[in-house]
PDB file of N, CA and C in Angstrom:
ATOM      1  N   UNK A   1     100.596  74.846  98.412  1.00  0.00           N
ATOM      2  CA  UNK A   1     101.912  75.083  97.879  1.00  0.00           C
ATOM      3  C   UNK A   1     101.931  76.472  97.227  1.00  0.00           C
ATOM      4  N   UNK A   2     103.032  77.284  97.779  1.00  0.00           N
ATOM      5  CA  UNK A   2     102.921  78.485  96.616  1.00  0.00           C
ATOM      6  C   UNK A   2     103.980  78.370  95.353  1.00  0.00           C
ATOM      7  N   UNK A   3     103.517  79.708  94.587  1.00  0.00           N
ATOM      8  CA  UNK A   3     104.124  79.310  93.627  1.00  0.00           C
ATOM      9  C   UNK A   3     104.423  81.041  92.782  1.00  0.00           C
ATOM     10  N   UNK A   4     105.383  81.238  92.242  1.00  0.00           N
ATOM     11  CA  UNK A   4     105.402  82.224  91.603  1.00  0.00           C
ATOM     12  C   UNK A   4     105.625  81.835  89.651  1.00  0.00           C
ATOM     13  N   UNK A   5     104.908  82.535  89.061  1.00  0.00           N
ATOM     14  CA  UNK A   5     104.665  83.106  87.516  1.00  0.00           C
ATOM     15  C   UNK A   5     105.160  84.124  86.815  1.00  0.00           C
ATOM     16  N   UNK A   6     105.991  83.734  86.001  1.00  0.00           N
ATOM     17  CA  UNK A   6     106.698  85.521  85.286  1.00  0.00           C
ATOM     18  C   UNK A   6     105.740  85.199  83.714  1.00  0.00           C
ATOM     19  N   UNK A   7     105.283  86.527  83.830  1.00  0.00           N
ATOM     20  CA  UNK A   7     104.106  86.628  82.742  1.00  0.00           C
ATOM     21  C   UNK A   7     104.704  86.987  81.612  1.00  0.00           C
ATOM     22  N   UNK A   8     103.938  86.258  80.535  1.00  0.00           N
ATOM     23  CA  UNK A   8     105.167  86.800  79.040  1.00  0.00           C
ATOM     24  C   UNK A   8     103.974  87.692  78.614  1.00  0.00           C
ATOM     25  N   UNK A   9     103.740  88.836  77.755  1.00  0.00           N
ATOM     26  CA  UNK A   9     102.609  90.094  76.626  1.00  0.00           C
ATOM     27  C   UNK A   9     101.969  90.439  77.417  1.00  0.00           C
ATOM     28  N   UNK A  10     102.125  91.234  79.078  1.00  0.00           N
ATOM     29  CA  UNK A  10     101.154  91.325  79.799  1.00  0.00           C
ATOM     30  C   UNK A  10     101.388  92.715  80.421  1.00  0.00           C
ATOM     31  N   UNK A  11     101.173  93.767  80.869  1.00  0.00           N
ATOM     32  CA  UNK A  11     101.644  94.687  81.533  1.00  0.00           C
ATOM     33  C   UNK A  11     102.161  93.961  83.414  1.00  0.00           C
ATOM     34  N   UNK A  12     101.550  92.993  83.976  1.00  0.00           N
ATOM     35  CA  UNK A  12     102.114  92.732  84.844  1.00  0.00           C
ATOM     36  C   UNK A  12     103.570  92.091  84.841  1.00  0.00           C
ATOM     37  N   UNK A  13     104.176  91.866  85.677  1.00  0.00           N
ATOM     38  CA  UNK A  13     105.250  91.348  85.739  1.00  0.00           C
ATOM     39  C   UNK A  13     105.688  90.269  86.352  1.00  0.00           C
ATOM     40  N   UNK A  14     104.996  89.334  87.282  1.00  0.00           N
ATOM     41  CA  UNK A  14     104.610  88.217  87.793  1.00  0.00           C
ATOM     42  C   UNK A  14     103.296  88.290  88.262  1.00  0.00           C
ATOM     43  N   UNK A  15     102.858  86.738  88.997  1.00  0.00           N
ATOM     44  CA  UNK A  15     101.880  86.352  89.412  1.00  0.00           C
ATOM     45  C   UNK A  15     102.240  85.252  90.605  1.00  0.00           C
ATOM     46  N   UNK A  16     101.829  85.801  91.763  1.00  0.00           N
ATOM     47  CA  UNK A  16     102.516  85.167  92.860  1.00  0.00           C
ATOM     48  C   UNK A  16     100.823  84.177  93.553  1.00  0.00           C
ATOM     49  N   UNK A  17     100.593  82.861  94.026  1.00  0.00           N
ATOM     50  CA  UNK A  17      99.354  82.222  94.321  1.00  0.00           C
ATOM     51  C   UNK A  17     100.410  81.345  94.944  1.00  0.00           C
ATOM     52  N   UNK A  18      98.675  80.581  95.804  1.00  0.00           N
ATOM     53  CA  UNK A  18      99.283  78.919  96.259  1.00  0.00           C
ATOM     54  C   UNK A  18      97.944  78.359  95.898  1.00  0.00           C
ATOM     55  N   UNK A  19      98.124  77.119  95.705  1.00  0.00           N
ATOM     56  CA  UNK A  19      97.228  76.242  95.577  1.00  0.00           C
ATOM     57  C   UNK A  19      96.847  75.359  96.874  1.00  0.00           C
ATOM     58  N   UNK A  20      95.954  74.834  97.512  1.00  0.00           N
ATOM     59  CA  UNK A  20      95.989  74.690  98.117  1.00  0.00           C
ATOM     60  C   UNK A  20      94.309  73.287  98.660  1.00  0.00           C
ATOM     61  N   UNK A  21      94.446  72.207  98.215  1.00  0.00           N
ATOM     62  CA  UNK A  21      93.559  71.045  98.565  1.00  0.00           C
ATOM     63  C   UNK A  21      92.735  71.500  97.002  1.00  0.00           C
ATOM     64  N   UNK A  22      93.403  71.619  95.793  1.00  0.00           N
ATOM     65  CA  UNK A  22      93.005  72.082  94.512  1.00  0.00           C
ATOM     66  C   UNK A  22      92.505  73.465  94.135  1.00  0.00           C
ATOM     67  N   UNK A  23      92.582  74.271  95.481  1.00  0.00           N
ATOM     68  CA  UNK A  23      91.710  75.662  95.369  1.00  0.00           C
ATOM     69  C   UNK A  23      92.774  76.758  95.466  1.00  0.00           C
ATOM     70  N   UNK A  24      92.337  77.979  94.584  1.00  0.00           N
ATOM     71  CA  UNK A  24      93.148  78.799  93.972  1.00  0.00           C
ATOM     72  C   UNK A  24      93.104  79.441  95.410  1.00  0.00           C
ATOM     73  N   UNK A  25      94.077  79.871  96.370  1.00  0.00           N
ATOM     74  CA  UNK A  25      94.598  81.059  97.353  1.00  0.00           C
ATOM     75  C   UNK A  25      95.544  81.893  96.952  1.00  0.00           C
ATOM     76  N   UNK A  26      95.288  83.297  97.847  1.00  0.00           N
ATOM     77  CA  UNK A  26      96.183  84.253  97.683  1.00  0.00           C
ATOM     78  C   UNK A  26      97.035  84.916  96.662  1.00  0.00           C
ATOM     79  N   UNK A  27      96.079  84.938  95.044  1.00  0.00           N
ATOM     80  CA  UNK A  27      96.764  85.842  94.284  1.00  0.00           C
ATOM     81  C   UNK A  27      97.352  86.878  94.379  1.00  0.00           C
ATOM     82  N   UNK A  28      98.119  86.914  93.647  1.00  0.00           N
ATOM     83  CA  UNK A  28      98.527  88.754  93.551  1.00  0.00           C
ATOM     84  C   UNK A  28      99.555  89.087  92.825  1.00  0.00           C
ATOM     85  N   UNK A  29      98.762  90.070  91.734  1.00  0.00           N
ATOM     86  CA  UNK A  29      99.782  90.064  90.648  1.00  0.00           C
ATOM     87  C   UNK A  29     100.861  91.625  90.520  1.00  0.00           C
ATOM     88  N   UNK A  30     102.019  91.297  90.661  1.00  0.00           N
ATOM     89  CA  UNK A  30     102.980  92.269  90.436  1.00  0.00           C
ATOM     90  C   UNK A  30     102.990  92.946  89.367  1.00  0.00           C
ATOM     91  N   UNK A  31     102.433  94.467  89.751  1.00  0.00           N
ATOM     92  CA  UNK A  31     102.360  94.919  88.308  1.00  0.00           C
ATOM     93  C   UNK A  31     101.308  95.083  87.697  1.00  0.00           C
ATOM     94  N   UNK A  32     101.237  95.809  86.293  1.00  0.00           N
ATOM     95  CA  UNK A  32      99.858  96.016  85.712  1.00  0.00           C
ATOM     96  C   UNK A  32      98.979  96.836  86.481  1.00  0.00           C
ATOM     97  N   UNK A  33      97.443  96.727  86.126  1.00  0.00           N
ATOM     98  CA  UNK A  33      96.266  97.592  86.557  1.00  0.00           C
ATOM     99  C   UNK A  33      95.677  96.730  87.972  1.00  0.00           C
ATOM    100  N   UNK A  34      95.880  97.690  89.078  1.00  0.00           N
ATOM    101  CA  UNK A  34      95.978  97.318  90.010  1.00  0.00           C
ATOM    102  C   UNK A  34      94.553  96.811  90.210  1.00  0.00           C
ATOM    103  N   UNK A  35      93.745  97.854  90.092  1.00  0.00           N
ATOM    104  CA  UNK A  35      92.331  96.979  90.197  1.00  0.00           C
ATOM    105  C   UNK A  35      91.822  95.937  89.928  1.00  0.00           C
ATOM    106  N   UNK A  36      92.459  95.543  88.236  1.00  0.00           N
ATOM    107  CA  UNK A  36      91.604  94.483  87.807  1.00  0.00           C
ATOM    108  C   UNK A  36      92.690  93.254  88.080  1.00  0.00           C
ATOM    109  N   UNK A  37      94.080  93.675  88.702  1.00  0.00           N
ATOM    110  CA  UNK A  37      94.594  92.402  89.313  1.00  0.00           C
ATOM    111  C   UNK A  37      93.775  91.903  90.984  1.00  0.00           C
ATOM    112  N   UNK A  38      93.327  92.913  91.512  1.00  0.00           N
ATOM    113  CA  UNK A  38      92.796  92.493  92.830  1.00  0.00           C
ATOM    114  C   UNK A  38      91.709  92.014  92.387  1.00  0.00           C
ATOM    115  N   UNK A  39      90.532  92.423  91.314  1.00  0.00           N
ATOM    116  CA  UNK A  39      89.375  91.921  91.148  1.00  0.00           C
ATOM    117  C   UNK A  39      89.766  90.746  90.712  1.00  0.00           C
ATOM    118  N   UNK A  40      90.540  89.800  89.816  1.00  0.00           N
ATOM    119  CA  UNK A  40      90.861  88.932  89.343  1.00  0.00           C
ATOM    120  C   UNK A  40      90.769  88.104  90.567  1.00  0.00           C
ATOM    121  N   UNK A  41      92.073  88.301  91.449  1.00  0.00           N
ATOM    122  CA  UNK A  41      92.493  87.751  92.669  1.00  0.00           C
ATOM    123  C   UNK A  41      91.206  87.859  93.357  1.00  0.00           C
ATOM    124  N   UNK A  42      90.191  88.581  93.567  1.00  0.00           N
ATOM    125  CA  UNK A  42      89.077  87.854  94.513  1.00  0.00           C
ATOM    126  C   UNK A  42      88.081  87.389  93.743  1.00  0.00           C
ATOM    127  N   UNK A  43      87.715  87.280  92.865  1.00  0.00           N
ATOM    128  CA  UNK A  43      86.859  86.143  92.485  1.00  0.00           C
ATOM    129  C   UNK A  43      87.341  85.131  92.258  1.00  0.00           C
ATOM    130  N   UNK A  44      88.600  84.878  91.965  1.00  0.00           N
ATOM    131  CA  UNK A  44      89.032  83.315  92.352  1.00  0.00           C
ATOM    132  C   UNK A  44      89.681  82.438  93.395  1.00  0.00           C
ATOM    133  N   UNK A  45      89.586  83.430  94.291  1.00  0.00           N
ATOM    134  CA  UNK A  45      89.802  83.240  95.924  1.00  0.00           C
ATOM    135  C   UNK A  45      89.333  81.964  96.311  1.00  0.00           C
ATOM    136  N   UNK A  46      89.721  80.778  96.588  1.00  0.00           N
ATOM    137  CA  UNK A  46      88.986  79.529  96.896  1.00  0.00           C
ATOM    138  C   UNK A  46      88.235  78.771  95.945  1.00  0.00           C
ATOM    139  N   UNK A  47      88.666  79.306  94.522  1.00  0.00           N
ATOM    140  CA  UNK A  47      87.996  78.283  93.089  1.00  0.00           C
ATOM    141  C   UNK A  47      88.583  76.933  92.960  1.00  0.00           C
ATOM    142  N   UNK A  48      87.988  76.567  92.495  1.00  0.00           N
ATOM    143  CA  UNK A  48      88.654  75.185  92.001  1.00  0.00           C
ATOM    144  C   UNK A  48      89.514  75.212  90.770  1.00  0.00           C
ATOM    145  N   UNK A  49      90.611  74.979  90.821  1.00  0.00           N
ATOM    146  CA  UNK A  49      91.731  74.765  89.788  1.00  0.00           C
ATOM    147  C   UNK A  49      90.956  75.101  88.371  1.00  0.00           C
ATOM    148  N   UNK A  50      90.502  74.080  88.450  1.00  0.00           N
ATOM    149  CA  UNK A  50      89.886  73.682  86.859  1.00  0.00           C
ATOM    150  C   UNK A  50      88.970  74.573  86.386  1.00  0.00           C
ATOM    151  N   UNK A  51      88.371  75.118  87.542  1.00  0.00           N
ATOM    152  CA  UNK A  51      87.092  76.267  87.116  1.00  0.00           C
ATOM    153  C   UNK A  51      87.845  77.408  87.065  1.00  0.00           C
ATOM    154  N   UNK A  52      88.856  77.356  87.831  1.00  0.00           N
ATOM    155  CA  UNK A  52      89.418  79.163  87.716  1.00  0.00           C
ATOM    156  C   UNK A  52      90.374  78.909  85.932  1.00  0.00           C
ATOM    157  N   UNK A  53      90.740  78.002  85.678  1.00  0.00           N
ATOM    158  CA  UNK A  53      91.431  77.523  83.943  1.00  0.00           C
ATOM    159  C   UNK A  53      90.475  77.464  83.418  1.00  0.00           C
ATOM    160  N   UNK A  54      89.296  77.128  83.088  1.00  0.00           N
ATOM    161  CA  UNK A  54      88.012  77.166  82.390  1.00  0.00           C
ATOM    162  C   UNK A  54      87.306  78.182  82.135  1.00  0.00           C
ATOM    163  N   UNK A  55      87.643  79.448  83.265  1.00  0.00           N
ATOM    164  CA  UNK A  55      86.563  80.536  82.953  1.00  0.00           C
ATOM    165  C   UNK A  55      87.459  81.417  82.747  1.00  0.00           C
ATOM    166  N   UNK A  56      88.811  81.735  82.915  1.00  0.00           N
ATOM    167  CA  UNK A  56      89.737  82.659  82.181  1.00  0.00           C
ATOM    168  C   UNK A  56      90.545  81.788  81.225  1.00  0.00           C
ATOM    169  N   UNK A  57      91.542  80.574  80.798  1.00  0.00           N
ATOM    170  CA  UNK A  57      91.679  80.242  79.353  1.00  0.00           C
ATOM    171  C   UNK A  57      91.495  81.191  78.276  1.00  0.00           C
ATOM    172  N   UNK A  58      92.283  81.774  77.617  1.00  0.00           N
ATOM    173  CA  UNK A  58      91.997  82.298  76.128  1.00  0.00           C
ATOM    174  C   UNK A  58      91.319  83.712  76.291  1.00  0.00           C
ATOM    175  N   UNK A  59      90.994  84.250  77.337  1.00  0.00           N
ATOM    176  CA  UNK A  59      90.811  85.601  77.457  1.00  0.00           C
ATOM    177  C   UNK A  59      91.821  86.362  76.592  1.00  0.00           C
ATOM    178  N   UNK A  60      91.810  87.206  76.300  1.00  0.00           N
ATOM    179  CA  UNK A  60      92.628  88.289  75.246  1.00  0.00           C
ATOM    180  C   UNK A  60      91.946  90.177  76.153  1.00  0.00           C
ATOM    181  N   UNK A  61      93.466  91.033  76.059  1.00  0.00           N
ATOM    182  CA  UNK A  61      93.301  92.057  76.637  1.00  0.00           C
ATOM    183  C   UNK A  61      93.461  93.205  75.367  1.00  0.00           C
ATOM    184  N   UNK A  62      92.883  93.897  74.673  1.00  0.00           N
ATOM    185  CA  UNK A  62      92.590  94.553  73.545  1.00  0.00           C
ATOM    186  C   UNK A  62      93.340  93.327  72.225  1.00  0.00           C
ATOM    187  N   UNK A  63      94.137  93.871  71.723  1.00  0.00           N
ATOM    188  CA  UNK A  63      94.815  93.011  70.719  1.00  0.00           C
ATOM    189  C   UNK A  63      95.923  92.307  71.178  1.00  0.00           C
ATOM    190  N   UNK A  64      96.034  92.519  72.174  1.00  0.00           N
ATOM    191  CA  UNK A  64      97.239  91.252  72.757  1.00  0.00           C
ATOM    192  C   UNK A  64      96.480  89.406  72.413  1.00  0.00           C
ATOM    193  N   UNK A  65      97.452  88.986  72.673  1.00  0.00           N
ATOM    194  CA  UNK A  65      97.112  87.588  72.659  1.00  0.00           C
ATOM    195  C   UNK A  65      96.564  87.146  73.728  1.00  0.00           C
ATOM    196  N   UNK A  66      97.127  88.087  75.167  1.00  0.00           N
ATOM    197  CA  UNK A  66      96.780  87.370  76.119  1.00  0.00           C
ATOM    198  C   UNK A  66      96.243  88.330  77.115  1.00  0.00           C
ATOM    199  N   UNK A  67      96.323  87.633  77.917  1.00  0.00           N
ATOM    200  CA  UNK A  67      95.936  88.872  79.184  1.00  0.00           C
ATOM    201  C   UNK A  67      96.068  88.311  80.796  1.00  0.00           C
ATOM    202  N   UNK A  68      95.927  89.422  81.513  1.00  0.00           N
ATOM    203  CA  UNK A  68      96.444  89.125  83.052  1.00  0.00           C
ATOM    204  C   UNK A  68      95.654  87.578  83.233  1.00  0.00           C
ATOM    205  N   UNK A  69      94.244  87.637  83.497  1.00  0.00           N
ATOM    206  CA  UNK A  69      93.689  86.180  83.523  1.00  0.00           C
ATOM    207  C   UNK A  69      94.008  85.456  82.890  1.00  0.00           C
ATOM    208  N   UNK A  70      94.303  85.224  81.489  1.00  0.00           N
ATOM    209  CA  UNK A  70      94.967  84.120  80.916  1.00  0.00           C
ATOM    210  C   UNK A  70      96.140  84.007  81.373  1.00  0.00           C
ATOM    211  N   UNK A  71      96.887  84.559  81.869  1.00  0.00           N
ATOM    212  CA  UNK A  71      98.117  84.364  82.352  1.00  0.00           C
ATOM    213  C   UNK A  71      98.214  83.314  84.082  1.00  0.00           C
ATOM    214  N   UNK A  72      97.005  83.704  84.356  1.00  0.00           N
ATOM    215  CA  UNK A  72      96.831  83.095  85.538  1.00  0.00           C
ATOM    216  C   UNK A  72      96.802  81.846  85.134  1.00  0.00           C
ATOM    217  N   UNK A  73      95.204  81.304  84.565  1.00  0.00           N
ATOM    218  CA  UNK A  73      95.272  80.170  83.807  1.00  0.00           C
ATOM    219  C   UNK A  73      96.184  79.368  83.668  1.00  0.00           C
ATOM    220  N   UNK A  74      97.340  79.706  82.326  1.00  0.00           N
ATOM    221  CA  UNK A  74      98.320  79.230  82.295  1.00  0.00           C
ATOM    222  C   UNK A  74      99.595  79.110  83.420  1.00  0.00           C
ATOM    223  N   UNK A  75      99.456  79.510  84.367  1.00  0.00           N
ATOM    224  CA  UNK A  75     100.077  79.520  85.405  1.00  0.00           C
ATOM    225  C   UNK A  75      99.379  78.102  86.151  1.00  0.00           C
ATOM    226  N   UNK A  76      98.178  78.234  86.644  1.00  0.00           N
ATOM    227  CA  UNK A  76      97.270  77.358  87.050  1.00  0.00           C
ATOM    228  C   UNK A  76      97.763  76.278  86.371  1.00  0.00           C
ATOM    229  N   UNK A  77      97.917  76.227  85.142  1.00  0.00           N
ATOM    230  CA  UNK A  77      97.846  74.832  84.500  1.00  0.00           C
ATOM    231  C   UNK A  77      99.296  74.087  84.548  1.00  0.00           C
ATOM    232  N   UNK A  78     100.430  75.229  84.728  1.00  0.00           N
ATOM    233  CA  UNK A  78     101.652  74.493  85.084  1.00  0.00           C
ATOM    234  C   UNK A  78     101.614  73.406  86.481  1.00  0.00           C
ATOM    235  N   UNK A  79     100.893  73.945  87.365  1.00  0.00           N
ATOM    236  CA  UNK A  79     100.722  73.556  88.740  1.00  0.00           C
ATOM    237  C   UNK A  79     100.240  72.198  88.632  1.00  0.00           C
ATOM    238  N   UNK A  80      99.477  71.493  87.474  1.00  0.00           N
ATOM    239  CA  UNK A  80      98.932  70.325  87.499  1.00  0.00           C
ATOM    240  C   UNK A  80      99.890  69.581  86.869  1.00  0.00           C
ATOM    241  N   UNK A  81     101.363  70.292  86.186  1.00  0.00           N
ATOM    242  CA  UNK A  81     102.204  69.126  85.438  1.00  0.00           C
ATOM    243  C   UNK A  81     103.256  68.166  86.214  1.00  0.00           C
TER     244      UNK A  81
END
């Protein structure tokens, strides 16, 4: 299933994925630092839901609250409600 994310304290501006038999496919985040949205997007290329929410969760990007990976996360975690 895909799904799109509008990110709230983040320099990106959405977060577009599908989920797919529980595994994270085809990130890609609109916006922000392009690199570390593609690096994001391939190491969780085919993760498992819960592991890709477990190992970004609560990340913080200098003094922001949040950051591009936590944003994923919380994106991720809408997908299970």
């Amino acid at each position: 299933m895909d799904y799109e994310y509008k990110t709230r304290g983040v320099c990106s501006r959405r977060i577009t994925f599908s989920v797919e038999d529980g595994k994270v496919r085809n990130v890609f985040f609109d916006g922000g630092c392009n690199g570390n949205g593609k690096g994001v997007a391939a190491l969780v290329e085919g993760m498992d839901v819960d592991e890709a929410i477990s190992r970004m969760r609560g990340i913080r990007c200098g003094m922001k609250a949040t950051s591009c990976p936590d944003q994923l996360a919380q994106a991720l975690e809408q997908t299970k409600a």
